[in-house]
Protein backbone atom coordinates (compact mmCIF):
# COMPACT_ATOMS: atom_id res chain seq x y z
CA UNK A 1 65.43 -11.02 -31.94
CA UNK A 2 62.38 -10.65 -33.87
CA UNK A 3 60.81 -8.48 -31.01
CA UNK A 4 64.13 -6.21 -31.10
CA UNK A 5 63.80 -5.56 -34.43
CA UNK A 6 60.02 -4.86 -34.45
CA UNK A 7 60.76 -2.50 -31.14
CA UNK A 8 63.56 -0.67 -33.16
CA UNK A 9 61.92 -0.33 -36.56
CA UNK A 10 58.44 1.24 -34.67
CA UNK A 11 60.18 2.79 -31.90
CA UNK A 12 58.30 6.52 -32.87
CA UNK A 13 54.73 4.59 -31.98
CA UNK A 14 55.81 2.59 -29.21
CA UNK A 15 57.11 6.14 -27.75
CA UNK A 16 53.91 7.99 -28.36
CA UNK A 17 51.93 4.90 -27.13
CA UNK A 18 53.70 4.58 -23.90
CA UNK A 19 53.22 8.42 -23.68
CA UNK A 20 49.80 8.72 -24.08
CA UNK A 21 49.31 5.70 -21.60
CA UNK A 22 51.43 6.52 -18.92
CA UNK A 23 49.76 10.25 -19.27
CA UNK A 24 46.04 9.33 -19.27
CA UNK A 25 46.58 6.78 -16.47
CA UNK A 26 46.65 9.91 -14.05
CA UNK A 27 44.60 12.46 -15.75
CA UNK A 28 41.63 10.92 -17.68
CA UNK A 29 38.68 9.75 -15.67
CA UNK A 30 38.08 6.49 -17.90
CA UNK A 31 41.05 5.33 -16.16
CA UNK A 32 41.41 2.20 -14.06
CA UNK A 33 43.36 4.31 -11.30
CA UNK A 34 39.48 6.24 -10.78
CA UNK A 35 36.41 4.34 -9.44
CA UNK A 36 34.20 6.03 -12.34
CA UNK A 37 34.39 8.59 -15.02
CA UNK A 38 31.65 10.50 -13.46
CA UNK A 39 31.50 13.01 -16.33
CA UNK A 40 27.64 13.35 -17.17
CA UNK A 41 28.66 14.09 -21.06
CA UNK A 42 30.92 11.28 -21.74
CA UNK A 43 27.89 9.52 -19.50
CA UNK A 44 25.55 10.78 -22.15
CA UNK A 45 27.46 9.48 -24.95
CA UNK A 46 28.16 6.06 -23.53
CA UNK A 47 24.19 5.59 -23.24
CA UNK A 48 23.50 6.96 -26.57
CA UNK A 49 26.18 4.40 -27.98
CA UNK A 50 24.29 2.16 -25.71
CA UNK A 51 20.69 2.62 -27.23
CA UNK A 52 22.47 2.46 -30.91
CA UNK A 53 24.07 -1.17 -30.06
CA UNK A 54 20.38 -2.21 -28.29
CA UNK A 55 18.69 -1.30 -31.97
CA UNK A 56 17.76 2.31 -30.93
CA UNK A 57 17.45 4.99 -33.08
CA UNK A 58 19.73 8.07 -31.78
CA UNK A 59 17.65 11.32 -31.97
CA UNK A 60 13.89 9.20 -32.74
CA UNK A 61 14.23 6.69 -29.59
CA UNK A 62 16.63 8.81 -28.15
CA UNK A 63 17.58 12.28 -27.69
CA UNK A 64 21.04 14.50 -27.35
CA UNK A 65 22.55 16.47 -29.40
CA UNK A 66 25.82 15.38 -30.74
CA UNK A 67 26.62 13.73 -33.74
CA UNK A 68 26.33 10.07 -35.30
CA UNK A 69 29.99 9.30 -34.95
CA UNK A 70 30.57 10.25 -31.70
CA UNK A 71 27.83 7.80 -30.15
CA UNK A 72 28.81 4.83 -32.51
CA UNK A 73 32.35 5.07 -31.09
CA UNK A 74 31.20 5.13 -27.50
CA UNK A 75 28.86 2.06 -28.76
CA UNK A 76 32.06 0.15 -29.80
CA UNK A 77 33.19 0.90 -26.38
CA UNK A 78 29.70 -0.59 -24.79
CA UNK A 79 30.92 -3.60 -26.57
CA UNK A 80 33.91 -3.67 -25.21
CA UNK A 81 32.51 -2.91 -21.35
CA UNK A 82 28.88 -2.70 -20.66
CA UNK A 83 29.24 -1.60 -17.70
CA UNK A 84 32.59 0.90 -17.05
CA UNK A 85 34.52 3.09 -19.31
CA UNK A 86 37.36 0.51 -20.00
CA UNK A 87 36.64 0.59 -23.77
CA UNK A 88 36.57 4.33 -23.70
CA UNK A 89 40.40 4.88 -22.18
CA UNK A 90 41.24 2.19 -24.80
CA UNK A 91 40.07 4.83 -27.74
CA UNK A 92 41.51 7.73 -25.80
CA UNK A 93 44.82 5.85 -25.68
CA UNK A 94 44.46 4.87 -29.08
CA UNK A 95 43.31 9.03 -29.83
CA UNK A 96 45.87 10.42 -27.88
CA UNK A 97 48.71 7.51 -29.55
CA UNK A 98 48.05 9.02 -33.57
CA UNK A 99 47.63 12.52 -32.31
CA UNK A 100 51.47 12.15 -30.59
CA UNK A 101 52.80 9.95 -33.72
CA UNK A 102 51.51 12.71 -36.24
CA UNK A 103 53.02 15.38 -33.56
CA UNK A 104 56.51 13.52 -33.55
CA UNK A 105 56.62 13.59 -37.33
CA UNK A 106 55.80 17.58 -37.68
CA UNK A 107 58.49 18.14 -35.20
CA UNK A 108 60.98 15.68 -36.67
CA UNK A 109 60.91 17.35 -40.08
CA UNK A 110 62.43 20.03 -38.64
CA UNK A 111 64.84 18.96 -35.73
CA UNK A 112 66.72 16.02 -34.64
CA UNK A 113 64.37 12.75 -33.92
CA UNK A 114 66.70 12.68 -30.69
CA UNK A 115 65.55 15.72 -29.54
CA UNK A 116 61.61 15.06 -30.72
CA UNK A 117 61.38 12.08 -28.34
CA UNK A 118 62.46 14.56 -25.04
CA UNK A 119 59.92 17.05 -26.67
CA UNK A 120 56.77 15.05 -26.86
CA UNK A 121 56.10 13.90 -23.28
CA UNK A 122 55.92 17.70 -22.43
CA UNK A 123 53.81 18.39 -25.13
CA UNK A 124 51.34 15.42 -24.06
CA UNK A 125 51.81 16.90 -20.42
CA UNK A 126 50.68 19.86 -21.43
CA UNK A 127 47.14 18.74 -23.89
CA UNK A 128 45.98 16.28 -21.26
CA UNK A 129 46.58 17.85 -17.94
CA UNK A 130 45.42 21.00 -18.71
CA UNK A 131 41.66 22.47 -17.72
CA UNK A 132 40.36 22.29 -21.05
CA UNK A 133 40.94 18.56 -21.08
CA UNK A 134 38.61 18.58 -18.61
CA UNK A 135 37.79 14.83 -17.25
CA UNK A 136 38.21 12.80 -20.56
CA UNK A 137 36.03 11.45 -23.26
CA UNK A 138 35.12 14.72 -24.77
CA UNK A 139 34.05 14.35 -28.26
CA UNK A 140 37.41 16.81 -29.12
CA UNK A 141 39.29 14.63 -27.81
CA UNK A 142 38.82 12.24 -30.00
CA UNK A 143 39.04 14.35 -32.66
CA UNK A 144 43.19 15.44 -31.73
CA UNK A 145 44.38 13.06 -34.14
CA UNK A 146 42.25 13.93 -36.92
CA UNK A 147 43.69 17.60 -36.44
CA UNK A 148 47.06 16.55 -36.20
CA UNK A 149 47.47 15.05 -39.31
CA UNK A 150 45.96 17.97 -41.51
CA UNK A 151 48.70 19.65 -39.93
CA UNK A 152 50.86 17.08 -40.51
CA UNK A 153 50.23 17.33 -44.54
CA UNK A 154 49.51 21.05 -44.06
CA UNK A 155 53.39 21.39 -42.80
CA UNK A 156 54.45 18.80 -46.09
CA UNK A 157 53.32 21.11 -48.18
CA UNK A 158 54.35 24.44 -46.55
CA UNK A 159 58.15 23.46 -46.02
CA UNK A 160 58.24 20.31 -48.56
CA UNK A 161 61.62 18.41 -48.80
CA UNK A 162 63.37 17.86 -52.58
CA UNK A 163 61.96 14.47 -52.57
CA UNK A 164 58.05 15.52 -52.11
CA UNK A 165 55.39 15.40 -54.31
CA UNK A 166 53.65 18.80 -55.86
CA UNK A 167 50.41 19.40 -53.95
CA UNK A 168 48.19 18.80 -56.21
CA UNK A 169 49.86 15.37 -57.29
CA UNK A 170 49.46 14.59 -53.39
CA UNK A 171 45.39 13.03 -54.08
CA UNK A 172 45.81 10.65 -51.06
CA UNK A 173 46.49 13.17 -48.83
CA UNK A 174 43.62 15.75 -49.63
CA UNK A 175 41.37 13.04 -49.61
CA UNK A 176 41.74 11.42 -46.55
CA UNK A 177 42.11 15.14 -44.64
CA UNK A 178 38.45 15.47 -46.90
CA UNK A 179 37.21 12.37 -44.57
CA UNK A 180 38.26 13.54 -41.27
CA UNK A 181 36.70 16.59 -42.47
CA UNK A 182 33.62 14.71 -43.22
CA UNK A 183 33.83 12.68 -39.81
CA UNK A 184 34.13 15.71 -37.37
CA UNK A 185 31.24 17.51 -39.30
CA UNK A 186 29.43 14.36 -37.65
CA UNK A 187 30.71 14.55 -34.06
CA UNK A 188 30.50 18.19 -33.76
CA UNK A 189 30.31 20.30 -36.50
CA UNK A 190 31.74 23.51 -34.53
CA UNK A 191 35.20 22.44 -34.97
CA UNK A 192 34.70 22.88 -38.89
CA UNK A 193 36.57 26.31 -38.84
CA UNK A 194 39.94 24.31 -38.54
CA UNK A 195 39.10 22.36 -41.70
CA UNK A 196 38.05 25.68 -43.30
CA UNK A 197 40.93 27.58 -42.88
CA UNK A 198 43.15 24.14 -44.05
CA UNK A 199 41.45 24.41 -47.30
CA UNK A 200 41.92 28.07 -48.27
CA UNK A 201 45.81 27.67 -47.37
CA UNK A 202 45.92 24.44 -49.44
CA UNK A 203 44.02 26.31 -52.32
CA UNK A 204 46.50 29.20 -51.79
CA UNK A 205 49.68 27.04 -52.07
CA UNK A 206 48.22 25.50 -55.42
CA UNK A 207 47.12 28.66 -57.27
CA UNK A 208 50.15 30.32 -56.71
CA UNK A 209 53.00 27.48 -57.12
CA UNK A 210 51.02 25.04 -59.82
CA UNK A 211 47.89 27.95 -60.96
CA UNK A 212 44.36 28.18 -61.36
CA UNK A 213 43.77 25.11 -63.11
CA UNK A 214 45.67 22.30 -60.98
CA UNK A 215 43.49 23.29 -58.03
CA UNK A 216 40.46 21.94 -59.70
CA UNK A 217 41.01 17.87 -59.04
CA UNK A 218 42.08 18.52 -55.52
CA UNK A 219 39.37 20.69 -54.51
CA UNK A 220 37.00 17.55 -56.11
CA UNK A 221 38.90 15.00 -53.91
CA UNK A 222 38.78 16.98 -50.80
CA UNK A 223 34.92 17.58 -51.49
CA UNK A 224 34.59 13.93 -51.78
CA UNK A 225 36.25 12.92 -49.77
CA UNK A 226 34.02 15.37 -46.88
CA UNK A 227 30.69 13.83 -48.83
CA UNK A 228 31.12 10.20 -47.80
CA UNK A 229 31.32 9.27 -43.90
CA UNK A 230 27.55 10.86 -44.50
CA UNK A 231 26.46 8.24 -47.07
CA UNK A 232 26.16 5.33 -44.15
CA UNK A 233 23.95 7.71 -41.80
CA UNK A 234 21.58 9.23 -44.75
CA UNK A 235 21.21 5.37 -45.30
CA UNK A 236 20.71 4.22 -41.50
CA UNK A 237 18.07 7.39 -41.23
CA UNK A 238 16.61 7.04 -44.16
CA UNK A 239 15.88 3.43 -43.88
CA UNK A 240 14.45 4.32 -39.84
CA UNK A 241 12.54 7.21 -41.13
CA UNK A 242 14.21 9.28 -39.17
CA UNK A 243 16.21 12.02 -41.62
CA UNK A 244 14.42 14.41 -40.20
CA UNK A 245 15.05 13.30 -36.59
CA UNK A 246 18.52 13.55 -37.18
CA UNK A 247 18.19 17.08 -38.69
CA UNK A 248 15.78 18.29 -35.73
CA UNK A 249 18.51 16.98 -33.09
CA UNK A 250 21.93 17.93 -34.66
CA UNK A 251 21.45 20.84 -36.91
CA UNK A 252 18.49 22.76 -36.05
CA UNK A 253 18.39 22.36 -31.98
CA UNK A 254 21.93 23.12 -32.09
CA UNK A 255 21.82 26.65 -34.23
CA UNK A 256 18.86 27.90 -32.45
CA UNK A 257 18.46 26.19 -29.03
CA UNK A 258 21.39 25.68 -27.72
CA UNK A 259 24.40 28.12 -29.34
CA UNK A 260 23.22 31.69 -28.58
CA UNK A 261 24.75 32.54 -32.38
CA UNK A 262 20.95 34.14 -33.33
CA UNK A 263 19.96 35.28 -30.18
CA UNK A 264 22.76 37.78 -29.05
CA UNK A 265 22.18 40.96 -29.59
CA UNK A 266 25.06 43.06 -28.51
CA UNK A 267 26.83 44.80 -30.98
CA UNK A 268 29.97 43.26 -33.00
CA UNK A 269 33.04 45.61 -31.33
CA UNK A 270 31.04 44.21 -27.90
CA UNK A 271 30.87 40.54 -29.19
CA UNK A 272 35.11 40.97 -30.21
CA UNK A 273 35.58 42.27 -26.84
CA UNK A 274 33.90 39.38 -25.27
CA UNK A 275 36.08 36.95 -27.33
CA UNK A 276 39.51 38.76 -26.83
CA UNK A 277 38.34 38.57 -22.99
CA UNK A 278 37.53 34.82 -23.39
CA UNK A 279 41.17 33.95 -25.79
CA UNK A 280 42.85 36.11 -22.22
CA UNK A 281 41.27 33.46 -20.05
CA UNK A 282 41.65 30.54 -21.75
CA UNK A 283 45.35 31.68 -22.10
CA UNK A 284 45.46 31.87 -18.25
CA UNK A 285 43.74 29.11 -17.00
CA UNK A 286 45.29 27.06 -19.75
CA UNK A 287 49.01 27.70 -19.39
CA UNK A 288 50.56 24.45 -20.11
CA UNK A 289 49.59 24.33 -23.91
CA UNK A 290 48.93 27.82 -24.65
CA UNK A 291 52.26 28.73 -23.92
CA UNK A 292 53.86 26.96 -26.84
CA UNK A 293 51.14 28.06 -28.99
CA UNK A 294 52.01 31.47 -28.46
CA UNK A 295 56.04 30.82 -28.58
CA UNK A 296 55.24 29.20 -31.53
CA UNK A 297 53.02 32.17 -33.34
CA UNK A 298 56.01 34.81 -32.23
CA UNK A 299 58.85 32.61 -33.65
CA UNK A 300 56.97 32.52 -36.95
CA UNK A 301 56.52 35.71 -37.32
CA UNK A 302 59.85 36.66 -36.64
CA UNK A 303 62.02 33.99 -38.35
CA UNK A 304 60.06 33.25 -40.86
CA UNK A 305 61.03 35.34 -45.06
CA UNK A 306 57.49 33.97 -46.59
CA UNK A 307 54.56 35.65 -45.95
CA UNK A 308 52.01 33.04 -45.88
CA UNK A 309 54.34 30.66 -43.30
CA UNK A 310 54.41 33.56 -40.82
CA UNK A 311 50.42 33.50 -41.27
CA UNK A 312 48.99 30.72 -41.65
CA UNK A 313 48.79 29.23 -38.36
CA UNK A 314 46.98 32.23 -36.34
CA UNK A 315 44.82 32.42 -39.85
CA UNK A 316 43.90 28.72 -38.84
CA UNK A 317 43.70 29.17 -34.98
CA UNK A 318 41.09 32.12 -35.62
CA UNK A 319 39.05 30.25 -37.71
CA UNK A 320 39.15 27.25 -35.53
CA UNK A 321 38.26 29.71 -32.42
CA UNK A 322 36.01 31.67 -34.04
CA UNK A 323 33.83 28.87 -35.47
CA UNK A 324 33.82 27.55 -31.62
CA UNK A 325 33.49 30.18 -29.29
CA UNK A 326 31.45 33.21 -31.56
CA UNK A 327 28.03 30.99 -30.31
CA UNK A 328 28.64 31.88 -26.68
CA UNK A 329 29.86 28.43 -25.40
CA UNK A 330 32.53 28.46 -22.90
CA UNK A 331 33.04 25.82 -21.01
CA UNK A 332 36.35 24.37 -20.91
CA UNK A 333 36.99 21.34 -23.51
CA UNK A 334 35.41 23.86 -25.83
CA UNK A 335 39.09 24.54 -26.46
CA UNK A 336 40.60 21.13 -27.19
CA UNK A 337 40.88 21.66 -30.85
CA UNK A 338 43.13 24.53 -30.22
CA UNK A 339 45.36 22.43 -28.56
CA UNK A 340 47.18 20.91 -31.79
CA UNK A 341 48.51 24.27 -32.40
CA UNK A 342 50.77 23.83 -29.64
CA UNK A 343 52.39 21.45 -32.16
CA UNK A 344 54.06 24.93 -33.51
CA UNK A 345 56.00 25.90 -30.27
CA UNK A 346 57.62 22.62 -30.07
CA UNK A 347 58.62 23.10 -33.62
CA UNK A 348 60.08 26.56 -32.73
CA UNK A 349 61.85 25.05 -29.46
CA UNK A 350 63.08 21.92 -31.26
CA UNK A 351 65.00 23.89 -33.67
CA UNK A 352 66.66 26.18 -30.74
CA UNK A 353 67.73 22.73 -29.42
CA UNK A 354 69.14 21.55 -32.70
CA UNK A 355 71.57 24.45 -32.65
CA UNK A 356 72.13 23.72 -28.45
CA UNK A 357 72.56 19.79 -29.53
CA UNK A 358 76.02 20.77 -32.03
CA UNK A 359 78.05 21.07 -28.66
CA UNK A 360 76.17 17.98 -26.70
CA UNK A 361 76.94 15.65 -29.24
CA UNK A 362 75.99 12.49 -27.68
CA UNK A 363 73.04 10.72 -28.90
CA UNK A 364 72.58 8.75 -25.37
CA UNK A 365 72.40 12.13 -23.44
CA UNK A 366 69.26 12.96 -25.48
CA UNK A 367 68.08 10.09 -25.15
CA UNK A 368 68.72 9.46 -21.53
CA UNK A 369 67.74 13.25 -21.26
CA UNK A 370 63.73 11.61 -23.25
CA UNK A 371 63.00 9.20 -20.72
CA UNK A 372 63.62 11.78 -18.13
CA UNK A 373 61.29 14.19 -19.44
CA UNK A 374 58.70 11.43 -19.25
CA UNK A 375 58.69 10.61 -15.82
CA UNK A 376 59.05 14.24 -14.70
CA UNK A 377 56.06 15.03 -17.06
CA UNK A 378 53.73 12.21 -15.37
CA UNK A 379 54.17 13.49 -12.14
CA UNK A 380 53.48 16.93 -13.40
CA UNK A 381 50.25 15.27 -15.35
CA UNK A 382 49.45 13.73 -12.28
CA UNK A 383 49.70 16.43 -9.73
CA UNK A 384 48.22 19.19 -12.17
CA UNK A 385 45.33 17.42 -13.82
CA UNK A 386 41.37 18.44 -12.69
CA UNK A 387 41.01 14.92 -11.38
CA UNK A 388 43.86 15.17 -8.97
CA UNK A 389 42.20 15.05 -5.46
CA UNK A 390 39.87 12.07 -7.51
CA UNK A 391 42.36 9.71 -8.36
CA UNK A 392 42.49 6.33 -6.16
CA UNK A 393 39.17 6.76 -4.69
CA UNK A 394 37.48 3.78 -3.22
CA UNK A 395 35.05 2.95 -6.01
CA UNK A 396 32.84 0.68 -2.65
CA UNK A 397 32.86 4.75 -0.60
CA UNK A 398 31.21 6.31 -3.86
CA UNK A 399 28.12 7.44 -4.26
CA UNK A 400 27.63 6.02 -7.59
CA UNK A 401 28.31 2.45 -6.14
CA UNK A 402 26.14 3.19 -2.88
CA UNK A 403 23.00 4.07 -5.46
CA UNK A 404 23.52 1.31 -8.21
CA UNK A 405 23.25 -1.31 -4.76
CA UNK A 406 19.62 -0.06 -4.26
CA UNK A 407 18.44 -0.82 -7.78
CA UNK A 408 17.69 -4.62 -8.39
CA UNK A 409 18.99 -6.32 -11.57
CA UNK A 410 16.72 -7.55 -13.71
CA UNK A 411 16.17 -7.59 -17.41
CA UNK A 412 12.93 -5.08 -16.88
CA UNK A 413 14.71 -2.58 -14.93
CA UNK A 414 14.03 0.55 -16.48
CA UNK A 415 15.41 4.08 -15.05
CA UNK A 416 14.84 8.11 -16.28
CA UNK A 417 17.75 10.27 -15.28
CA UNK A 418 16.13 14.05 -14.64
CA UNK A 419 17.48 17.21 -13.21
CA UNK A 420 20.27 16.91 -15.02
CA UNK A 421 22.47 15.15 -17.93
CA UNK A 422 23.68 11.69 -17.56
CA UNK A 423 25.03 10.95 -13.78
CA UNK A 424 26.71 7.63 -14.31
CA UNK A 425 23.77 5.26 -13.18
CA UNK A 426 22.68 4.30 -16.90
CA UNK A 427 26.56 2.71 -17.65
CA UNK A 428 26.99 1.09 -14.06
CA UNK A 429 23.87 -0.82 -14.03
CA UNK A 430 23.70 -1.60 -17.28
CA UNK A 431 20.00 -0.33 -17.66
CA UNK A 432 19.21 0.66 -21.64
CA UNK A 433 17.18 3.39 -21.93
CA UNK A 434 13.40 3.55 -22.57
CA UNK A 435 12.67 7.36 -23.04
CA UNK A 436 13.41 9.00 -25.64
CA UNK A 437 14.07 12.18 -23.07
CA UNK A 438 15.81 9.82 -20.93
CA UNK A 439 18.14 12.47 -19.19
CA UNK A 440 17.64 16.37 -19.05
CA UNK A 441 19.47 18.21 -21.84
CA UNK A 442 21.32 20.94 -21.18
CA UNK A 443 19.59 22.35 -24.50
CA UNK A 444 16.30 22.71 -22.30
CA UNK A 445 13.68 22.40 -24.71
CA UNK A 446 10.11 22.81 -23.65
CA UNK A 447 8.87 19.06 -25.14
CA UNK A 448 11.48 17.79 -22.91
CA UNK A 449 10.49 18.77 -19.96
CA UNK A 450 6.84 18.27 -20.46
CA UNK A 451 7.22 15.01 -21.28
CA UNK A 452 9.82 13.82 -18.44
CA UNK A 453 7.23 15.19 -16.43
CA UNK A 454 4.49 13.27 -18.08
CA UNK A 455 7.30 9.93 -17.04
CA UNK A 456 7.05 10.96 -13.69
CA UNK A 457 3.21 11.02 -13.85
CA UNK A 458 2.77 7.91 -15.48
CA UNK A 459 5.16 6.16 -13.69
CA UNK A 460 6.73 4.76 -16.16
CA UNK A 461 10.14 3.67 -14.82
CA UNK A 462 11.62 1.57 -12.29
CA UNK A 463 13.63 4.03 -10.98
CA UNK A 464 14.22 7.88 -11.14
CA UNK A 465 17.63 9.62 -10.44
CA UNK A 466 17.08 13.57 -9.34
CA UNK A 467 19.86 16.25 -8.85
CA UNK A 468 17.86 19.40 -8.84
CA UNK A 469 15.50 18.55 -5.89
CA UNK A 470 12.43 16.39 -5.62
CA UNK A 471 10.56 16.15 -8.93
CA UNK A 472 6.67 17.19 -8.95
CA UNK A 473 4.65 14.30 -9.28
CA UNK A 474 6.98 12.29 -7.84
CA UNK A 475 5.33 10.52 -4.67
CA UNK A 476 2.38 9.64 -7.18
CA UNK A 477 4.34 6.34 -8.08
CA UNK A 478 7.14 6.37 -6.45
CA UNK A 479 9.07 6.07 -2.80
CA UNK A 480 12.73 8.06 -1.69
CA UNK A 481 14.85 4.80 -1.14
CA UNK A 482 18.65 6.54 -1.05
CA UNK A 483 19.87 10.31 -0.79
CA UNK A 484 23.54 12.00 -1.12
CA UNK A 485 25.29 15.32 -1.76
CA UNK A 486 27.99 14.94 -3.96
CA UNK A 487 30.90 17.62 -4.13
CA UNK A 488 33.60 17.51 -7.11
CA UNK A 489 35.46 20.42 -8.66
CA UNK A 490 33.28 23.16 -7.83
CA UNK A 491 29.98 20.37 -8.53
CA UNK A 492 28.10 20.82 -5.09
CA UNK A 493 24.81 18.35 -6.53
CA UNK A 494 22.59 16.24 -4.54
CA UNK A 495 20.82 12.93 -5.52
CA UNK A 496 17.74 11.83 -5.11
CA UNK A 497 16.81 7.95 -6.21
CA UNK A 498 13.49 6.44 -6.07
CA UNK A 499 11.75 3.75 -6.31
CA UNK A 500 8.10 2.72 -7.86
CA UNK A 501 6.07 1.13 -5.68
């Protein structure tokens, strides 16, 4: 009885939990239903988080160029599984769980709840099948919920209900949004524009409904509130002598190695043209969400009296864009944080169904109608996901396996990954890291190279992993013991492992 009740009273979670699972069983690579997550970034991050738990400092010991947060989550998840991504799907469930609960409740404020549940399985089809998902563990991706509820409290105060608070009353609210604000800056501080463009509208909304003066505590909390998920790193690098480290690595390397933002010189009508060519693609190969997000945008602007509600949300999707993609990055789970915004279609279809729902009446048909649109949106996840041809593999016939059974376990093992990021061998042997250039960086800075070259000379690992050919200096130290070509998703790469002798 006590179970019943328990199921009943937190039925909205339970729903968005089985969801998310029953989704990212089939489409995220950190699930038990694929030998690996093969992903070299979510690799990357799993042996930075690795280093960090084995008393590492991340950008002194070791170097990549995301931020803080991001590698002590996937650290958590090293502690969880040293050796496989279990404790990763276990934060993407938990990710993809808030970022459907906060989803349900924008939709439910403005249609039936019995409609909501049949709407959210498509929505969750939709985010984690699509391309920009990508193979799962992206840093956005764990950032979804965060998103979700700013829009969450964005949509309280846009449409509040007689019983809300005024806005700038609401100092719980702004402050915690201030934290996530504070938290993504540290996992990857292009998604910022979203958090931007939140608190102009919020700023907006006070000024004109409360004035000038009201806005003042609010704007303090939400300032806070960003200033504190950094006090625990300035202490951590501080106390490792490594501020600057962590500067070098996340802020500077970023802005002027690796995002093209100072280097392009084309002219600003060319560099809009590029982007309106890059929003048409990632419209087209991105279908499933970016469909709602434009019903959504449409029905706004047409049913919609006040100005600022027909506005707001493309004002907040081209900051969030703009702050992403104006750098020149495009690969695909560069768009993840635009996936929230799909939030808005639902909204705009739930309310066309609220008018369809006066003649079907019956609560069970909805219902019925819910767990219907669940299974049918698995086997859509399923069948339309980038890992589709990859799921069920025998983890014994992949490469991965075949390499990590030439490499002999023993506390001193050490191994340098070069060629290319991280290819999977640092999580399924274990092995911690002993370079501080201990893959190669897509940022491709000259010290990096010169000194995984100087490795190679030295001989200073057990092991070396190549996907880019055989490495000068190689034979010096070491001998070829095992060789593949790998093809995945348009990845033709072959692997070279050797040995020192």
């Amino acid at each position: 009885m006590r179970i019943l009740n328990f199921c009943k009273k937190n039925l909205i979670f339970i729903w968005c939990l089985v969801t998310s699972f029953t989704i990212l069983l089939f489409t995220s690579r950190s699930s038990f239903f694929f030998p690996y997550n093969n992903w070299d970034d979510a690799n990357s991050y799993f042996t930075m988080g690795k280093g960090l738990m084995n008393h590492m400092v991340i950008y002194r010991d070791l170097y990549d160029q995301k931020g803080p947060f991001l590698y002590l989550l996937y650290g958590i998840c090293y502690l969880i599984s040293n050796n496989s991504f279990k404790g990763v799907f276990l934060f993407e469930i938990i990710a993809a769980t808030i970022f459907l609960y906060y989803s349900f409740m924008i939709i439910k404020r403005h249609c039936d709840i019995k409609i909501t549940y049949m709407l959210i399985p498509v929505l969750a089809a939709g985010v984690y099948s699509s391309k920009s998902f990508y193979w799962g563990g992206a840093a956005e991706e764990f950032c979804l919920p965060m998103f979700a509820y700013a829009l969450y409290v964005l949509n309280k105060f846009l449409y509040p209900e007689s019983n809300d608070k005024k806005i700038s009353e609401c100092a719980k609210e702004i402050f915690i949004v201030g934290l996530l604000t504070g938290i993504t800056s540290l996992i990857k501080y292009t998604m910022l524009g979203f958090y931007f463009a939140f608190g102009v509208i919020v700023l907006i909304l006070i000024i004109y409904r409360e004035g000038l003066l009201k806005a003042i505590k609010p704007a303090l909390l939400y300032f806070l509130g960003i200033m504190i998920p950094f006090i625990p790193w300035l202490i951590f690098f501080g106390i490792n002598g490594a501020l600057d480290d962590w500067y070098r690595c996340y802020i500077f390397n970023n802005l002027f190695f690796y995002s093209n933002i100072t280097g392009d010189k084309i002219t600003l009508s060319a560099k809009l043209y590029k982007l309106c060519k890059l929003q048409y693609w990632l419209f087209i190969d991105n279908f499933e969400y970016f469909l709602y997000i434009a019903v959504g945008f449409v029905a706004n602007l047409f049913t919609e009296k006040i100005v600022l509600r027909k506005i707001m949300y493309p004002f907040m999707y081209l900051c969030t864009f703009m702050f992403i993609f104006y750098g020149g990055g495009t690969l695909p789970y560069y768009s993840i944080p635009l996936m929230p915004f799909s939030i808005i279609g639902f909204v705009a279809i739930g309310k066309f169904l609220k008018k369809l729902s006066e003649h079907y009446s019956n609560e069970s048909f909805w219902y019925n109608l819910g767990v219907l649109a669940l299974i049918s949106c698995v086997v859509f996840a399923k069948n339309n996901c980038q890992s589709a041809n990859y799921i069920f593999t025998d983890k014994d016939t992949f490469w991965l396996t075949e390499a990590a059974s030439f490499i002999e376990e023993a506390p001193d093992t050490t191994l340098l990954n070069v060629g290319a990021l991280d290819v999977g061998l640092y999580t399924i042997t274990g092995i911690v890291p002993t370079c501080e250039y201990f893959q190669t960086n897509g940022i491709a800075l000259p010290t990096m190279f010169s000194e995984q070259e100087r490795y190679i000379k030295e001989g200073l690992t057990t092991y070396v992993i190549s996907s880019e050919g055989e490495p000068e200096h190689i034979y010096d130290h070491y001998d070829l013991i095992y060789q593949t070509a790998f093809y995945d998703n348009g990845y033709d790469q072959s692997y070279y492992l050797y040995k020192h002798r």
